[in-house]
Protein backbone atom coordinates (compact mmCIF):
# COMPACT_ATOMS: atom_id res chain seq x y z
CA UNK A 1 -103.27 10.33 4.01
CA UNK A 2 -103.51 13.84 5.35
CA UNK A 3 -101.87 16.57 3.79
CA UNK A 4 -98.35 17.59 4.62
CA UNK A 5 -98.56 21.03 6.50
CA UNK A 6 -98.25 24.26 4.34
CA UNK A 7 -94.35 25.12 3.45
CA UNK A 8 -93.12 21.36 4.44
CA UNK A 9 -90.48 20.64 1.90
CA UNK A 10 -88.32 17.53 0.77
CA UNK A 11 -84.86 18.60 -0.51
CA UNK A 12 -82.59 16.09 -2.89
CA UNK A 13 -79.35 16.77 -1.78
CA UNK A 14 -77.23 15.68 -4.67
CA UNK A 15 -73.34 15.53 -3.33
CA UNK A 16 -69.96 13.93 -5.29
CA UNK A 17 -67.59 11.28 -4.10
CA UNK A 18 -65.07 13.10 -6.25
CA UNK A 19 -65.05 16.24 -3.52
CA UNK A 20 -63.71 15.71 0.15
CA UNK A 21 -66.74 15.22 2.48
CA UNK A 22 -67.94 18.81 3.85
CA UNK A 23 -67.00 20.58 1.40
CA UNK A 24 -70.96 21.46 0.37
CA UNK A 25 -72.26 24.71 -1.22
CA UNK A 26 -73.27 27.66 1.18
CA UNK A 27 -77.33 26.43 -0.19
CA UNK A 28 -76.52 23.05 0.91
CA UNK A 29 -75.40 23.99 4.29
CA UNK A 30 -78.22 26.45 4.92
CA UNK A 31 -80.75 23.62 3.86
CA UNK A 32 -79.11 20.84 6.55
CA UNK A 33 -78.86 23.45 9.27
CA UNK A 34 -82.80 24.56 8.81
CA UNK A 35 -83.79 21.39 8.14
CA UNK A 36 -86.64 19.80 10.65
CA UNK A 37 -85.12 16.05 9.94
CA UNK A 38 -81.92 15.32 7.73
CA UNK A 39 -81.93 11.35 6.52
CA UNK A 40 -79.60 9.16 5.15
CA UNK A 41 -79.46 5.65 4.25
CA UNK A 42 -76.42 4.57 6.08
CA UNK A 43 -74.53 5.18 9.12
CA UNK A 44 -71.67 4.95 7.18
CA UNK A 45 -72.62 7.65 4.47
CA UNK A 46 -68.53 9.94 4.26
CA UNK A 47 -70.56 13.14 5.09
CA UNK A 48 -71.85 12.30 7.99
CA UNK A 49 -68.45 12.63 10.58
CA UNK A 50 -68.91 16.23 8.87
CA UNK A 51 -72.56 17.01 9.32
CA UNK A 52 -72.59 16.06 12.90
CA UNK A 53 -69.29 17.61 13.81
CA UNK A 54 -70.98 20.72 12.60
CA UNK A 55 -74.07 20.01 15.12
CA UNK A 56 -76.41 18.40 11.70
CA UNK A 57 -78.40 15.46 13.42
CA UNK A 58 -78.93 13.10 10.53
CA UNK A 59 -81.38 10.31 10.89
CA UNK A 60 -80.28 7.00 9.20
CA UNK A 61 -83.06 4.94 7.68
CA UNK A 62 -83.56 1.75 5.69
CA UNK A 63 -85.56 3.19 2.99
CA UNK A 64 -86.03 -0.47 0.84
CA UNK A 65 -87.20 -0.13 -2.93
CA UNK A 66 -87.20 3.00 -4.87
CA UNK A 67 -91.15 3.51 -4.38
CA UNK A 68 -90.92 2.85 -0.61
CA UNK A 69 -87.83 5.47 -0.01
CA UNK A 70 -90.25 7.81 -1.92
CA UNK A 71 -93.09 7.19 0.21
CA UNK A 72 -91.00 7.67 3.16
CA UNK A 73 -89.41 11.03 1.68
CA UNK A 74 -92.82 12.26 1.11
CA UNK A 75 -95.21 10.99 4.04
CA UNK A 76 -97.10 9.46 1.08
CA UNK A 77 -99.45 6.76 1.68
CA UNK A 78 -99.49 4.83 5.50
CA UNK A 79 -95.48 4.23 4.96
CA UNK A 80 -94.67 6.95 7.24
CA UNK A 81 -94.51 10.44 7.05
CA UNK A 82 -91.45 12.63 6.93
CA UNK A 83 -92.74 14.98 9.11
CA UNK A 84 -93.21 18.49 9.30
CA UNK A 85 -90.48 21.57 7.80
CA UNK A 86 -87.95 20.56 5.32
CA UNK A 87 -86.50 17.34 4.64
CA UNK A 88 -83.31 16.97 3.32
CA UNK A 89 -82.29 13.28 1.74
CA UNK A 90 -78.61 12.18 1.34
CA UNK A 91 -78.93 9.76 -1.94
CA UNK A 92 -76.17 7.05 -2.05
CA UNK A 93 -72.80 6.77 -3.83
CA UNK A 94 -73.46 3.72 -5.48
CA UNK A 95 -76.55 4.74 -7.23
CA UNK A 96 -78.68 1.80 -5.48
CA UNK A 97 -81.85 3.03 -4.33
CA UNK A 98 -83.07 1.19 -0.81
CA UNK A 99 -80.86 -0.42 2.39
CA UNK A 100 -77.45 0.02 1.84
CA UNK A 101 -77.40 3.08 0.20
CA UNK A 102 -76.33 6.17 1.35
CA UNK A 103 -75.92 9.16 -0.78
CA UNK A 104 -76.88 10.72 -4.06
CA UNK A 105 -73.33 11.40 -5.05
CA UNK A 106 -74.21 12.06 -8.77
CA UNK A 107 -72.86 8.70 -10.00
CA UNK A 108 -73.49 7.55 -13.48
CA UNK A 109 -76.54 5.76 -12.15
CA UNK A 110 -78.07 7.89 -9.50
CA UNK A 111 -80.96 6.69 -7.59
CA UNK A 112 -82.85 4.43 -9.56
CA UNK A 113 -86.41 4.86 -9.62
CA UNK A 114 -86.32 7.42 -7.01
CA UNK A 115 -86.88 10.49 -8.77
CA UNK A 116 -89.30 8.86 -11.50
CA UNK A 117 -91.34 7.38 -8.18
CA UNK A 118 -91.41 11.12 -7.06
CA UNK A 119 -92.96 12.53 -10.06
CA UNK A 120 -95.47 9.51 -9.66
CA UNK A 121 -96.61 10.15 -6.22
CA UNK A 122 -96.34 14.18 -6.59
CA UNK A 123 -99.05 13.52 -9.57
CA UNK A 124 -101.28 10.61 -7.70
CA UNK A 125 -101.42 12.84 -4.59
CA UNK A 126 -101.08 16.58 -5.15
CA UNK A 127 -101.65 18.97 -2.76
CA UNK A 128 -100.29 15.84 -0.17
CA UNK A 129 -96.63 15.19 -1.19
CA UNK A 130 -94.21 18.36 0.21
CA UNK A 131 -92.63 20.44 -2.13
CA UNK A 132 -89.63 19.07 -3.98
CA UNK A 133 -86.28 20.31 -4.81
CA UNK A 134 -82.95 18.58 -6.25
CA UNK A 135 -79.72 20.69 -4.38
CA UNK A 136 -76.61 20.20 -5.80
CA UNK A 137 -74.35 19.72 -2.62
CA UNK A 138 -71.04 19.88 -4.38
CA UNK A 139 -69.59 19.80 -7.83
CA UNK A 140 -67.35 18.00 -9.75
CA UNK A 141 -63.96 20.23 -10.59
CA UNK A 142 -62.49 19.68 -14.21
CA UNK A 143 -60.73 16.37 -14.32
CA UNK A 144 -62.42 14.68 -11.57
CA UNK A 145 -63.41 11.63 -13.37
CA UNK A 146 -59.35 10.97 -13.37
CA UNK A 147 -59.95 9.98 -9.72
CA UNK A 148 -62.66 7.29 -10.56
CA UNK A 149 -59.65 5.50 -13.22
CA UNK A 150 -57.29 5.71 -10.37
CA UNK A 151 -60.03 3.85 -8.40
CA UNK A 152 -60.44 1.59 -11.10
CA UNK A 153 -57.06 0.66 -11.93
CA UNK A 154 -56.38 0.22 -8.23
CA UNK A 155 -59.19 -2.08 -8.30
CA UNK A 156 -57.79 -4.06 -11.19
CA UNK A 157 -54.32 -4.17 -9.81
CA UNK A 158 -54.88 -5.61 -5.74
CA UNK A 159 -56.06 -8.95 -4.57
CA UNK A 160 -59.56 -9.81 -5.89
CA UNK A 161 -59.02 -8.11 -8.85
CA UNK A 162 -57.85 -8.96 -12.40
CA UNK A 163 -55.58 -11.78 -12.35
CA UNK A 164 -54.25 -10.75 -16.10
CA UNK A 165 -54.00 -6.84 -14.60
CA UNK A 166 -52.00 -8.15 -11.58
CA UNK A 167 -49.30 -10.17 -13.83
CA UNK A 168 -48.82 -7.07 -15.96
CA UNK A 169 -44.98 -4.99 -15.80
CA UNK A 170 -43.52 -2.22 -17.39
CA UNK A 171 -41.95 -4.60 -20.00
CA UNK A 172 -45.08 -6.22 -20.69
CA UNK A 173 -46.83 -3.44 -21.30
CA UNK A 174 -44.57 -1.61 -23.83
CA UNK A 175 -46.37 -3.11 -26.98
CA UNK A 176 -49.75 -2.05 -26.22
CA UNK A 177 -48.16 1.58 -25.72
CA UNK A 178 -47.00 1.54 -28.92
CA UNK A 179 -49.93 0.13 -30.26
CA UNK A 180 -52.65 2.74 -28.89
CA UNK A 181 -49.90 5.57 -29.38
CA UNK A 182 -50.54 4.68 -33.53
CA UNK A 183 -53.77 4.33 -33.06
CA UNK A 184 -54.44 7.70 -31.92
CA UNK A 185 -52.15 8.67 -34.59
CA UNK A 186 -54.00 7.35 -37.03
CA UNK A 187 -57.27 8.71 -35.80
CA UNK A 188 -55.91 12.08 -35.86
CA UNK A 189 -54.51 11.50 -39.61
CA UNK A 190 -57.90 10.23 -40.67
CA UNK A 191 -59.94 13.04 -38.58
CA UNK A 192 -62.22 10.24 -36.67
CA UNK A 193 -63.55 12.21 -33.77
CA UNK A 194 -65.03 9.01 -32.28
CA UNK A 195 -61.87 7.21 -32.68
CA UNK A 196 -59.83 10.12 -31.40
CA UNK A 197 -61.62 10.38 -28.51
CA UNK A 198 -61.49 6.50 -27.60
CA UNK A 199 -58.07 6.39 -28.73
CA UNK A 200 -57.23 8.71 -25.91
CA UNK A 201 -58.74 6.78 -22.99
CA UNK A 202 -56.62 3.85 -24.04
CA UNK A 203 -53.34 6.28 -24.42
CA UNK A 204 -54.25 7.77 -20.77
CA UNK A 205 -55.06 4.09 -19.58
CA UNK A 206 -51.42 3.10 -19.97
CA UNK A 207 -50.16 6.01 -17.98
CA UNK A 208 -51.91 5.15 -15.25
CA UNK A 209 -51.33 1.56 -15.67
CA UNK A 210 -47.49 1.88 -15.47
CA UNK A 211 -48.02 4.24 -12.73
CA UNK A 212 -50.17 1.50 -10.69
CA UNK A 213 -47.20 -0.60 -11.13
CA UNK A 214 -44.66 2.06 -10.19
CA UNK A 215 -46.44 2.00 -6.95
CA UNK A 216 -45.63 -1.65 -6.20
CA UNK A 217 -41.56 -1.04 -7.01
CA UNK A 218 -39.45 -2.23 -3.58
CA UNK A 219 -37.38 1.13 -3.65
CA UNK A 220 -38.59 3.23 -6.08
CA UNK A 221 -41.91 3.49 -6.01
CA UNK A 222 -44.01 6.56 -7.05
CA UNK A 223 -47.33 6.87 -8.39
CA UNK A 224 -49.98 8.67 -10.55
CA UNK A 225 -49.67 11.89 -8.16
CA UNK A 226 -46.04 11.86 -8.60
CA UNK A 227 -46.27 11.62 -12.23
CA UNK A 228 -48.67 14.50 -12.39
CA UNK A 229 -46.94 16.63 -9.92
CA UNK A 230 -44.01 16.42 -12.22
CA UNK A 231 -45.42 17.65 -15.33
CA UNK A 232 -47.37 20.26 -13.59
CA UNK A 233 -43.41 22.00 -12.46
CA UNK A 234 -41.66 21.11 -15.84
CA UNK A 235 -44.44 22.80 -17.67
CA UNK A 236 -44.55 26.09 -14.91
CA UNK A 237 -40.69 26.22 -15.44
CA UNK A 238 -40.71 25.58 -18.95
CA UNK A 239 -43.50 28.40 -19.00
CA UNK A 240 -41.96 31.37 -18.15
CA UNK A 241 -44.05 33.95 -20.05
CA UNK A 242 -47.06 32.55 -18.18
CA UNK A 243 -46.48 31.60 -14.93
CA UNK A 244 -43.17 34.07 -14.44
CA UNK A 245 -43.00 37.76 -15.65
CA UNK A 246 -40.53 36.26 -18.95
CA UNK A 247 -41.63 37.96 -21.87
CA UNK A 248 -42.29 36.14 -25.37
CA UNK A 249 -43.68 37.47 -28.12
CA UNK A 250 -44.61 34.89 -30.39
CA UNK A 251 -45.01 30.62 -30.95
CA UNK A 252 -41.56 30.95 -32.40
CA UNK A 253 -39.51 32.69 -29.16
CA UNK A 254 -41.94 30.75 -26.77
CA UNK A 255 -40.00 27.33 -28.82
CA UNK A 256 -36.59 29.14 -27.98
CA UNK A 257 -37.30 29.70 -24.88
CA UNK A 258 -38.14 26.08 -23.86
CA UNK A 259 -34.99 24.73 -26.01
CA UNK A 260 -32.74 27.05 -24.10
CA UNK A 261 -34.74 25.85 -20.59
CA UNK A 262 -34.72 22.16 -21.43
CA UNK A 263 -30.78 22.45 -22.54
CA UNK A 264 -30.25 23.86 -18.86
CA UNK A 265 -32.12 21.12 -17.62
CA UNK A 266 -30.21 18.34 -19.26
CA UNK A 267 -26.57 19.81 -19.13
CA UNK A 268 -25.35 16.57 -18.43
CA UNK A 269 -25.87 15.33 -21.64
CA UNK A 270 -22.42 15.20 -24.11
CA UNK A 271 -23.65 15.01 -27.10
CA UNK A 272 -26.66 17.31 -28.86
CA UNK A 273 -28.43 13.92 -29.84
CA UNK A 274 -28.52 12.31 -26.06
CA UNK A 275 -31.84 11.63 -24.88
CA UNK A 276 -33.38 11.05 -28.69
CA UNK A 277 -35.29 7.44 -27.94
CA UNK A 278 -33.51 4.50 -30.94
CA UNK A 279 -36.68 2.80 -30.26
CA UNK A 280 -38.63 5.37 -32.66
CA UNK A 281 -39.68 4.03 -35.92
CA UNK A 282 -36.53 4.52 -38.81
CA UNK A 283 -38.22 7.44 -40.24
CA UNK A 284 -39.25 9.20 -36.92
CA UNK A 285 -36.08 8.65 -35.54
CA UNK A 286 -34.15 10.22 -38.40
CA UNK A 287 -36.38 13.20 -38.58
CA UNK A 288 -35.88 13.30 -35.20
CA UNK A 289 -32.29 13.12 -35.13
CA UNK A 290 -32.26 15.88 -37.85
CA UNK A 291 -34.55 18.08 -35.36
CA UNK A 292 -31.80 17.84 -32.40
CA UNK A 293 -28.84 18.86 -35.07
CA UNK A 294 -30.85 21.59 -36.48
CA UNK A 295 -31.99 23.31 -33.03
CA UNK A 296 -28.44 23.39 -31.86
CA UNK A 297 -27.30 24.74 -34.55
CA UNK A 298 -24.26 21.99 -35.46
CA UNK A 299 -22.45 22.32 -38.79
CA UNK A 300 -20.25 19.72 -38.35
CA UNK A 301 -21.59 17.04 -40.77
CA UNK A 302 -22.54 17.88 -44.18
CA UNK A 303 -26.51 17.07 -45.65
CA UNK A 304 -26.48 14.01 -47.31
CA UNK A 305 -26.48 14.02 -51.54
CA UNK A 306 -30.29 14.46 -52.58
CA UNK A 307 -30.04 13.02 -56.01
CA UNK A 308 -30.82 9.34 -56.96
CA UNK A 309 -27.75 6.82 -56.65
CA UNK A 310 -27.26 5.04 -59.68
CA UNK A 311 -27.71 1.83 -58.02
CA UNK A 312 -30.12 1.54 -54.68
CA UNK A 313 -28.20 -0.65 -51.98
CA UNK A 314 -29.57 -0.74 -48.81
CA UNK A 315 -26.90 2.07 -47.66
CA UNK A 316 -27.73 4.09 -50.63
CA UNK A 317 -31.58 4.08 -50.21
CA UNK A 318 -30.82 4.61 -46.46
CA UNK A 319 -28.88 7.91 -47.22
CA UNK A 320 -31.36 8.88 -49.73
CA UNK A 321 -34.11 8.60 -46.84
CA UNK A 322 -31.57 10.56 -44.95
CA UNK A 323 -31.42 13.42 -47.30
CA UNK A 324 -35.18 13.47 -47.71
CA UNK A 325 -36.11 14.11 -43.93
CA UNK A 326 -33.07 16.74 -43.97
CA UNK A 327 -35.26 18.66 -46.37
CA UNK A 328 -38.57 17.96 -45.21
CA UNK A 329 -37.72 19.07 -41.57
CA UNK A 330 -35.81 22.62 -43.23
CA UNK A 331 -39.28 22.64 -45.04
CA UNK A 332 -41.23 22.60 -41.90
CA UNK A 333 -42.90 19.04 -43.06
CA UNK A 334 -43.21 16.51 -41.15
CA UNK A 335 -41.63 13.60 -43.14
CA UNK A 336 -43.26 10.42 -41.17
CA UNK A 337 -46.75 11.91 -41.24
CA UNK A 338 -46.25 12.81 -45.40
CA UNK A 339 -44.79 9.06 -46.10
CA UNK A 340 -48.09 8.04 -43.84
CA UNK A 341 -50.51 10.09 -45.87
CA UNK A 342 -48.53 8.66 -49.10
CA UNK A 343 -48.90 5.51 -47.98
CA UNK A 344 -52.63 5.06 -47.25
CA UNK A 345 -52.83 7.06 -51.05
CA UNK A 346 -51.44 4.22 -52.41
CA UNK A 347 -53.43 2.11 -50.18
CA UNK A 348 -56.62 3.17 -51.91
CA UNK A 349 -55.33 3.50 -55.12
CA UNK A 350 -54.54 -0.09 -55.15
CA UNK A 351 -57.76 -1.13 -53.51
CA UNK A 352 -59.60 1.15 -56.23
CA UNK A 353 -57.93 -1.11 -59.12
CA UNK A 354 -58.83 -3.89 -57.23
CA UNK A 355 -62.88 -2.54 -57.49
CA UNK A 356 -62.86 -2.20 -53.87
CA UNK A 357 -63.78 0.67 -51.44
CA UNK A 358 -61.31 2.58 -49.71
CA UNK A 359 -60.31 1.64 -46.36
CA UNK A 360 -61.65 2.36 -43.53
């Protein structure tokens, strides 16, 4: 094999599915535009309308297995050479290495073999193999990976995907929200970092499951980007003193701020407990209901008694339950979590007289 002329140069150019195509680094377009051959792996690589609209010939190649596309990159061994100057390879999106591929986007899987057959050939034939260089193209932004579940659960959701994803409706889907929404309760509560963190793909899962559906409604529909767009303008308006020149000085006027926002927002409502969801668990819901009638201030209906009844009915013990969130929410406790933390004390208490372990 002779030896690749002095300088000659093979760049990796690692790019991101996540980005619009062209949108490269000022490195990565200074490599392409110098280049003496740009290849890719398909013609249908999504950078290449941008490369050649801004005058980048790319060369499209079938490079085969992960040894023979680095034999090609590198003029190694009577499988071609690359030629002289700089090379720059496009990897593929899929992370396949050989036909069909197209470019090193930076997926979970890259191109495999390619860089491992690299080292191999830059040891077996030094001084003969070009230099070599990995270029990041383009980066992923904070939150990208969002786009790949959108992907995913679009996937799941059309023709020739799930058939038990497809059948799936709000309504159906109401239990397993409730169900991950305790479970990442209860991973908080118990301080499980792996749980919490799981526990959190599954909550996030469901919003973009019902949002999948949303997209599907006859006359309603809205999706994922709608959802997000949303949130992103309640939380600007409902952020004054950081996206508007409100001042706030303090957690506790920053909280009266909102309250006095989100009453504007909902001045429709008649009655200072509209909009508090009966679905909530008895205890959540009552602490809840005791939050509303604190924050506005009504003094219309006396505290329930906080003594004992000298016989427990089921409307005795239900006042009594009453009375106890009353306090705990003018305590600044948070009565569900407490009875929680009480109850998986007593949990382990009884599992410790049984001569067994604590939960887990």
């Amino acid at each position: 094999m002779t030896t690749n002329p002095p300088g000659a140069k093979l760049i990796l150019l690692i790019t991101t599915h996540r980005v619009a195509p062209g949108l490269l680094s000022w490195p990565a377009w200074e490599a392409l535009r110098s280049a003496g051959r740009v290849l890719a792996g398909d013609a249908g690589h999504p950078q290449l309308p941008a490369l050649r609209q801004a005058g980048v010939e790319v060369e499209v190649v079938a490079p085969g297995s992960a040894p023979a596309l680095a034999r090609l990159l590198t003029g190694a061994p009577a499988d071609g050479a690359a030629g002289a100057g700089t090379t720059v390879w496009l990897g593929g999106p899929d992370g396949a290495a050989g036909a069909g591929t197209t470019v090193w986007l930076g997926g979970p899987d890259g191109d495999p073999g390619l860089t491992d057959a690299l080292a191999r050939l830059a040891v077996e034939h030094a001084g003969e193999v070009p230099e070599i260089e990995v270029l990041p193209g383009s980066y992923d932004l904070p939150g990208s990976r969002l786009l790949d579940l959108v992907s995913v659960m679009d996937r799941l959701r059309s023709p020739g995907g799930c058939p038990w994803d497809a059948e799936q409706t709000h309504a159906s889907l109401v239990k397993y929200l409730v169900e991950e929404a305790f479970e990442l309760v209860e991973a908080i509560e118990e301080g499980d970092r792996d749980s919490l963190r799981e526990e959190l793909g599954d909550v996030l899962l469901q919003v973009f499951f019902h949002s999948r559906i949303a997209e599907e409604h006859p006359t309603g529909a809205f999706s994922i980007d709608d959802v997000a767009g949303d949130i992103v303008e309640k939380l600007m308006y409902r952020h004054p003193h950081v996206f508007g020149d409100t001042e706030a000085d303090g957690a506790a006027e920053v909280e009266a701020n909102w309250e006095t926002l989100k009453a504007a927002e909902k001045s429709d409502r008649e009655s200072v407990l509209d909009g508090v969801p009966a679905g909530l668990p008895s205890l959540a819901y009552a602490a809840k209901l005791v939050s509303r009638v604190r924050r506005s201030g009504f003094a219309g209906v006396p505290d329930e008694p906080y003594e004992l009844p000298a016989e427990l009915t089921a409307e005795s013990a239900g006042r009594l339950l009453l009375a106890v969130a009353q306090r705990a929410h003018d305590a600044g406790l948070d009565v569900d979590a407490a009875l929680r933390a009480a109850a998986r004390g007593y949990r382990d208490t009884v599992r410790a007289a049984e001569g067994l372990k604590p939960a887990e």
